[in-house]
Protein backbone atom coordinates (compact mmCIF):
# COMPACT_ATOMS: atom_id res chain seq x y z
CA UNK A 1 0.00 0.00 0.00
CA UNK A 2 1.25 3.62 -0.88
CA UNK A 3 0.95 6.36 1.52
CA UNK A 4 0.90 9.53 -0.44
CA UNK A 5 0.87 12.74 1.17
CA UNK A 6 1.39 15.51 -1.75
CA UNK A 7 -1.42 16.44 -4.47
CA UNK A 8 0.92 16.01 -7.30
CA UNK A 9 2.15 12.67 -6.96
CA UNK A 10 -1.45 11.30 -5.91
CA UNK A 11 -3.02 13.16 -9.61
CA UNK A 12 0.24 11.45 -11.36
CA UNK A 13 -0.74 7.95 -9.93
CA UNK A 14 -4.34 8.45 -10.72
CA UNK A 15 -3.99 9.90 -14.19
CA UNK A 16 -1.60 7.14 -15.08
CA UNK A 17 -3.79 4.48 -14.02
CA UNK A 18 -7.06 5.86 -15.91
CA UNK A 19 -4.39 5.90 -19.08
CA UNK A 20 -4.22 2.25 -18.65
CA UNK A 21 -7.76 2.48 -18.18
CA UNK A 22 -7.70 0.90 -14.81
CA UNK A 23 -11.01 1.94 -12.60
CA UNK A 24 -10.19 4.29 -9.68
CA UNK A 25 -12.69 4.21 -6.45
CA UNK A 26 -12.42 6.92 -3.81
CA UNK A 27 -13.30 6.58 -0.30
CA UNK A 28 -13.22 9.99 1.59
CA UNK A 29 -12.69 10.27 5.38
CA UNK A 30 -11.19 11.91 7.93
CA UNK A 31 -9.78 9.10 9.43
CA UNK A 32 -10.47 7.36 13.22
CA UNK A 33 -11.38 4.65 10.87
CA UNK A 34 -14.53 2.25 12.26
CA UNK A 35 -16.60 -0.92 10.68
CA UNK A 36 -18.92 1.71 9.07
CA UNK A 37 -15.52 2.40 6.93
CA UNK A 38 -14.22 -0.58 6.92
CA UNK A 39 -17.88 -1.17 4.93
CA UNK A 40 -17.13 1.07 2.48
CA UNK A 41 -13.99 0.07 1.49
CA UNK A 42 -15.25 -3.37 1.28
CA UNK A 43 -18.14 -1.97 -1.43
CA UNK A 44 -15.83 -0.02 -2.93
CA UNK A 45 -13.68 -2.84 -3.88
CA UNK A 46 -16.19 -4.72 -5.48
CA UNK A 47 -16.51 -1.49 -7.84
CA UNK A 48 -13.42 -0.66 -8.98
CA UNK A 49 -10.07 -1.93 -9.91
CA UNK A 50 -7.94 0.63 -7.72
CA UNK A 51 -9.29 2.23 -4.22
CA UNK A 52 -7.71 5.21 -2.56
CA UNK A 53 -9.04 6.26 0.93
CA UNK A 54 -8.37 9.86 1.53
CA UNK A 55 -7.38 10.76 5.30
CA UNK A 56 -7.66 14.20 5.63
CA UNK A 57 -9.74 16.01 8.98
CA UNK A 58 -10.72 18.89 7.18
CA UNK A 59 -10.56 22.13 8.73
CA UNK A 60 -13.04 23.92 6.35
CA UNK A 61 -15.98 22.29 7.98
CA UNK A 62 -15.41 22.40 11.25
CA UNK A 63 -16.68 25.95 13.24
CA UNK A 64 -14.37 28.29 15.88
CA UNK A 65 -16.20 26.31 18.90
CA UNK A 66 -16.23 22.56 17.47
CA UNK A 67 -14.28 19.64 17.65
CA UNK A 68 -10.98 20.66 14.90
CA UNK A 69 -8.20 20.23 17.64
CA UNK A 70 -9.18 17.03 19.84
CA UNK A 71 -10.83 15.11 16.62
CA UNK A 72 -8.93 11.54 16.98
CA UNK A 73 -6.63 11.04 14.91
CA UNK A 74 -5.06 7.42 15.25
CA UNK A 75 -3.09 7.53 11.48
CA UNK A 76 -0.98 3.78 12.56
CA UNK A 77 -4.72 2.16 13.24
CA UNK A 78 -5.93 3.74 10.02
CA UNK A 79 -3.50 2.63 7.88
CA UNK A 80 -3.54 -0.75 9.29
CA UNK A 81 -6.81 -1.13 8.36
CA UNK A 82 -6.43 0.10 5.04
CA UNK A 83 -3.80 -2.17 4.55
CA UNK A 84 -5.62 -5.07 5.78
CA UNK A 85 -8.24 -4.29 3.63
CA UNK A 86 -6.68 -4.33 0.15
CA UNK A 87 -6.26 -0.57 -0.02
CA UNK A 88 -3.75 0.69 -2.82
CA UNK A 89 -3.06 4.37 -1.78
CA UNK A 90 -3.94 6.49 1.53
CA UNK A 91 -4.11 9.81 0.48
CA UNK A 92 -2.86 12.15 3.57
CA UNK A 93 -2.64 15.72 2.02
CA UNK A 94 -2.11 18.51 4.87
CA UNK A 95 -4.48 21.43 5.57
CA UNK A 96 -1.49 23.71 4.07
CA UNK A 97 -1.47 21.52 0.80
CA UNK A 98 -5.30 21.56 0.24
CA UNK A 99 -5.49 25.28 1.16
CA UNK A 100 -2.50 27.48 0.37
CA UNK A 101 -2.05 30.65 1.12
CA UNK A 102 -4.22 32.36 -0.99
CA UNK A 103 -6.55 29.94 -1.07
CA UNK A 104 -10.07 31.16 -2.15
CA UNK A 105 -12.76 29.49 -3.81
CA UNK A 106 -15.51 28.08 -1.55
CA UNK A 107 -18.49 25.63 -3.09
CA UNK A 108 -21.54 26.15 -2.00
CA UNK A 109 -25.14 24.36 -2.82
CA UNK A 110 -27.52 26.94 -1.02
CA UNK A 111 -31.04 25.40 -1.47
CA UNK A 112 -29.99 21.26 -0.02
CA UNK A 113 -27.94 22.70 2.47
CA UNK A 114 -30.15 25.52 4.11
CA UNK A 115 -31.91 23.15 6.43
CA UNK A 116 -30.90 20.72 9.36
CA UNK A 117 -27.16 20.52 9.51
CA UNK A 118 -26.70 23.51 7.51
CA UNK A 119 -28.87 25.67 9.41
CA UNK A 120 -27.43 24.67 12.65
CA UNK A 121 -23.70 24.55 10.95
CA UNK A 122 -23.60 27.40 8.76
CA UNK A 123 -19.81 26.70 7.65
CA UNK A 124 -19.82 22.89 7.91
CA UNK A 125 -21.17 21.73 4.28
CA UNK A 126 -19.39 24.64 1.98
CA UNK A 127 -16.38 22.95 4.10
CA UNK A 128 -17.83 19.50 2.72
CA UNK A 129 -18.67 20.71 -0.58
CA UNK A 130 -15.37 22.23 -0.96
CA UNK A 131 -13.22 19.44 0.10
CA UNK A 132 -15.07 17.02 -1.84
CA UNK A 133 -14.80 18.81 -5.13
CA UNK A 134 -10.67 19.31 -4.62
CA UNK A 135 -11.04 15.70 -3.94
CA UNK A 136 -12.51 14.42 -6.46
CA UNK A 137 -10.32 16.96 -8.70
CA UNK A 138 -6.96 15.68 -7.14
CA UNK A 139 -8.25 11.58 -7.45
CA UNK A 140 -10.41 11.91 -10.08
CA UNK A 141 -12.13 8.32 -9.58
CA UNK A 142 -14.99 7.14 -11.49
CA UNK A 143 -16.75 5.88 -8.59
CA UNK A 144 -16.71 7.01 -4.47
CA UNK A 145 -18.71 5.75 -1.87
CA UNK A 146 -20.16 7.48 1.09
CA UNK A 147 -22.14 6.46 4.09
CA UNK A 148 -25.54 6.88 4.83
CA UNK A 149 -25.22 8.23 8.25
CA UNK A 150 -24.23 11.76 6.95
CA UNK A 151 -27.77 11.45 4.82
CA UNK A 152 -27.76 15.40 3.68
CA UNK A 153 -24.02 15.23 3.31
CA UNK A 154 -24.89 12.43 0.69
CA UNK A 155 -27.43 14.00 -0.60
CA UNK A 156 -25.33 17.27 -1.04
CA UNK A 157 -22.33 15.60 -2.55
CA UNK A 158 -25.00 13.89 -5.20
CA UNK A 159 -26.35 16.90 -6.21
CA UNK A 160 -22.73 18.32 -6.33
CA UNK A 161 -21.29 15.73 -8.87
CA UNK A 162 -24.77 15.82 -10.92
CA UNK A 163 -24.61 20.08 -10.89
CA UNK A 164 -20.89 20.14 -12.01
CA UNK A 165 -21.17 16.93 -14.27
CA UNK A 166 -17.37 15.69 -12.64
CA UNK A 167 -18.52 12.28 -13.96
CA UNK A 168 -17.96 10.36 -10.92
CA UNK A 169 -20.52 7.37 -9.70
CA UNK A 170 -22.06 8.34 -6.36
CA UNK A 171 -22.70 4.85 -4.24
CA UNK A 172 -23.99 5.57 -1.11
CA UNK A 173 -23.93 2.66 1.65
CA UNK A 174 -26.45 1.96 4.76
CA UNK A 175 -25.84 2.49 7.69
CA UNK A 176 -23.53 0.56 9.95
CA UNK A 177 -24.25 0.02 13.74
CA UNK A 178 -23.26 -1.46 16.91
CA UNK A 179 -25.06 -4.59 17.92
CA UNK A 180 -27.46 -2.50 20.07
CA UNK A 181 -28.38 -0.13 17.14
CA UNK A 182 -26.18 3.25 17.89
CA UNK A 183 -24.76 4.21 14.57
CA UNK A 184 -21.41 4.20 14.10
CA UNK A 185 -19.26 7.31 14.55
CA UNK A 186 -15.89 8.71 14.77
CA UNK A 187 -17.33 10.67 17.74
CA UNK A 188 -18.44 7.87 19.73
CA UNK A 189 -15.16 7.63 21.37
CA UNK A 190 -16.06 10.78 23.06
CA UNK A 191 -18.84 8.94 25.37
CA UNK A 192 -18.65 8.34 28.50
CA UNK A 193 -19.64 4.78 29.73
CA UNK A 194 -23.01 6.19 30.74
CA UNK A 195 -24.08 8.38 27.83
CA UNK A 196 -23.02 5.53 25.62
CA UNK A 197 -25.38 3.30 26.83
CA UNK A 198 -28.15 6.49 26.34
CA UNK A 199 -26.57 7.24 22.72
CA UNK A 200 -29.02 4.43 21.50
CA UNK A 201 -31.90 6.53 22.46
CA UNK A 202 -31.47 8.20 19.22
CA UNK A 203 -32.20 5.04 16.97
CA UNK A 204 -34.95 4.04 19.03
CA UNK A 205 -36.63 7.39 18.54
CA UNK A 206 -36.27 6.76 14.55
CA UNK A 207 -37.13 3.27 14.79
CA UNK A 208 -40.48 5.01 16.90
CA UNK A 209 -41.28 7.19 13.78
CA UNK A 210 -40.72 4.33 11.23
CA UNK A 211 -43.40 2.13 13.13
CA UNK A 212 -45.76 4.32 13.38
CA UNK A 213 -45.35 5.29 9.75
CA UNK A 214 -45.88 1.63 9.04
CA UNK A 215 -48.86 1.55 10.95
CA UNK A 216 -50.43 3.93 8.33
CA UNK A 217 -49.93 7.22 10.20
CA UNK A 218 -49.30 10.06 7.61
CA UNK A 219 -49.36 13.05 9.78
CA UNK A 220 -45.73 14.83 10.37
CA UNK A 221 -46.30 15.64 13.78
CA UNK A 222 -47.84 12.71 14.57
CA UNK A 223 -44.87 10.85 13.76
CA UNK A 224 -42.10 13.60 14.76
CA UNK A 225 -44.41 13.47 18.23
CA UNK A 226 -43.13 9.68 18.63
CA UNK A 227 -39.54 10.41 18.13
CA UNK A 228 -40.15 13.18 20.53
CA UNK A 229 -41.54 10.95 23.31
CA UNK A 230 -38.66 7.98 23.06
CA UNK A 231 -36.27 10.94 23.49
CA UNK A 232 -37.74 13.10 26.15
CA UNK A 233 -37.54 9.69 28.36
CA UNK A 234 -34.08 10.73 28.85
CA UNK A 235 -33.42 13.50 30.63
CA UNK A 236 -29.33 14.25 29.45
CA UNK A 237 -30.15 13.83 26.24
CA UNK A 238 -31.18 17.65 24.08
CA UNK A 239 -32.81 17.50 20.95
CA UNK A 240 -31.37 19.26 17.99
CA UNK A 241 -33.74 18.27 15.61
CA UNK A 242 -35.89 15.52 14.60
CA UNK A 243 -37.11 15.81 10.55
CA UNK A 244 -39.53 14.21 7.99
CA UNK A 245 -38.09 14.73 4.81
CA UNK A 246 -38.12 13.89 1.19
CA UNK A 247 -34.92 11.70 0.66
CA UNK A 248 -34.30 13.97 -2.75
CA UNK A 249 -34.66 17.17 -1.80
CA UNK A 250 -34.13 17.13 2.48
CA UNK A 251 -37.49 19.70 2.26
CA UNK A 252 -39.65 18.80 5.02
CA UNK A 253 -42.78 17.03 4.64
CA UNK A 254 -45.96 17.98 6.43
CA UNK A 255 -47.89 14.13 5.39
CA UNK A 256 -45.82 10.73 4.71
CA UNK A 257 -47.19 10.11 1.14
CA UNK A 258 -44.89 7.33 -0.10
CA UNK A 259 -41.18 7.61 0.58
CA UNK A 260 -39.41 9.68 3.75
CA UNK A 261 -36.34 9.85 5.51
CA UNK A 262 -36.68 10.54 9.59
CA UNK A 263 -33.53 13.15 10.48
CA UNK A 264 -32.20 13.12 14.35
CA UNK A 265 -29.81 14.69 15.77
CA UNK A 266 -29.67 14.96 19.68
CA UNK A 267 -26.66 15.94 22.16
CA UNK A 268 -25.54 14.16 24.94
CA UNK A 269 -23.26 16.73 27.22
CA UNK A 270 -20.54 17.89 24.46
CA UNK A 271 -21.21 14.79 22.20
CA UNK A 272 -23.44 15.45 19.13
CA UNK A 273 -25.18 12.37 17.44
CA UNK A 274 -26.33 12.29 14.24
CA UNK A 275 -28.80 9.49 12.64
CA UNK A 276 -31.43 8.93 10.29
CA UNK A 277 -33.55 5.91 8.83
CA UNK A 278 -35.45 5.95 5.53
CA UNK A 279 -38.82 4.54 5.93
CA UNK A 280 -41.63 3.63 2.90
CA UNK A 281 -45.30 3.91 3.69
CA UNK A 282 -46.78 0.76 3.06
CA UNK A 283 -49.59 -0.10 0.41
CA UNK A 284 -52.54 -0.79 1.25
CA UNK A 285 -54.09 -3.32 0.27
CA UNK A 286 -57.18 -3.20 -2.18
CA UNK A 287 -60.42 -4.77 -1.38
């Protein structure tokens, strides 16, 4: 496995490889590698011939009061993994290589990111936008795989690549969790023995709205009432916002009329969780 640190040897390898017409896959992440990675790099093998995974904690999405300076960053466990999993480059640029003194272009997708995540982190997806498109620029893969977990970060990223036509294949993976449901984060190190055993809370709000969705409820505040009342069972736990959305364009929905995504996102002391399940309202049956 390479480890390459500077953008113009990790283009060089690229380019040369799509010459040979060899099929480049891209898995972006900011390291503190999980299962939920270790996912996507299995997918991502299946689709393409050559897989870099791009380390990189990117400063551009991160506000003046978050998480930048303590995010874990365990590079020897990374790249272990990586290695173990068939990986052919890690891609480790530095914050001074992807933004040089001078540095000014920001990407922004105002209408999918004005809600949720964006309204609450004003900087975080132009950061994510931005980052993504050097990314992709730098690599240029034909296909790169993101998680589910981050579902308006997917979504945003989708609507990047389709806006800008950069002709790369978006696959976007479920979901991976820990045996009792909590979705797998990064972050989750940051829990204290206590609040991790609360953390599920989250998933069994979503897993609330979802039933009674499939029970035939259609109002939104019917079902964003259910997530509310798993939640609110748990005193150290603060509510962010819970969401009933159309999967396409993250606009909320006041009735479920075929196909929704549930959004939560709670806090638990200085640990911010983020989840989401996509739910289909069944048919009924005709008489």
């Amino acid at each position: 496995m390479k480890i390459i640190r500077s953008l113009t040897p990790m283009a060089a390898w690229s380019e040369q490889l799509r010459r040979e017409g060899v099929r480049v896959g891209l898995v972006p992440t900011m390291g503190a590698l999980h299962d939920g990675h270790r996912a996507l790099i299995r997918a991502a093998r299946l689709r393409c011939d050559a897989l870099v995974v791009s380390i990189f904690v990117n400063p551009a999405q991160f506000g003046p009061q978050e998480d930048l300076a303590k995010y874990p960053r365990p590079i020897a466990h990374d790249r272990a993994m990586c290695r173990k999993e068939g990986v052919d480059v890690c891609f480790e640029p530095t914050a001074e290589a992807m933004y040089p003194k001078g540095f000014q272009t920001v990407v922004t997708l105002p209408t999918i990111a004005r809600r949720w995540e964006g309204e609450i982190r004003p900087h975080h997806f132009p950061g994510v936008a931005t980052v993504v498109t050097k990314l992709f620029g730098i690599v240029r893969p034909q296909v790169a795989l993101f998680g589910q977990k981050d579902f308006q970060q997917s979504a945003l990223v989708q609507q990047l690549v389709k806006d800008l036509n950069l002709g790369v294949e978006m696959v976007v993976c479920p979901t991976v969790r820990e045996t009792d449901g909590l979705a797998m984060s990064s972050r989750n190190v940051y829990l204290s023995l206590e609040d991790r055993k609360r953390a599920v809370t989250l998933y069994k709000s979503l897993r609330a709205g979802a039933e009674v969705i499939r029970r035939g409820v259609t109002d939104g505040k019917a079902v964003q009432l259910a997530m509310a009342h798993v939640l609110k069972k748990e005193p150290a736990i603060t509510i962010d916002y819970l969401a009933l959305c159309d999967p396409s364009t993250l606009e909320p929905l006041c009735d479920v009329t075929s196909r929704v995504v549930l959004l939560g996102v709670v806090r638990i002391g200085s640990v911010r969780l983020i989840d989401n399940l996509l739910v289909t309202l069944p048919r009924r049956s005709s008489k």
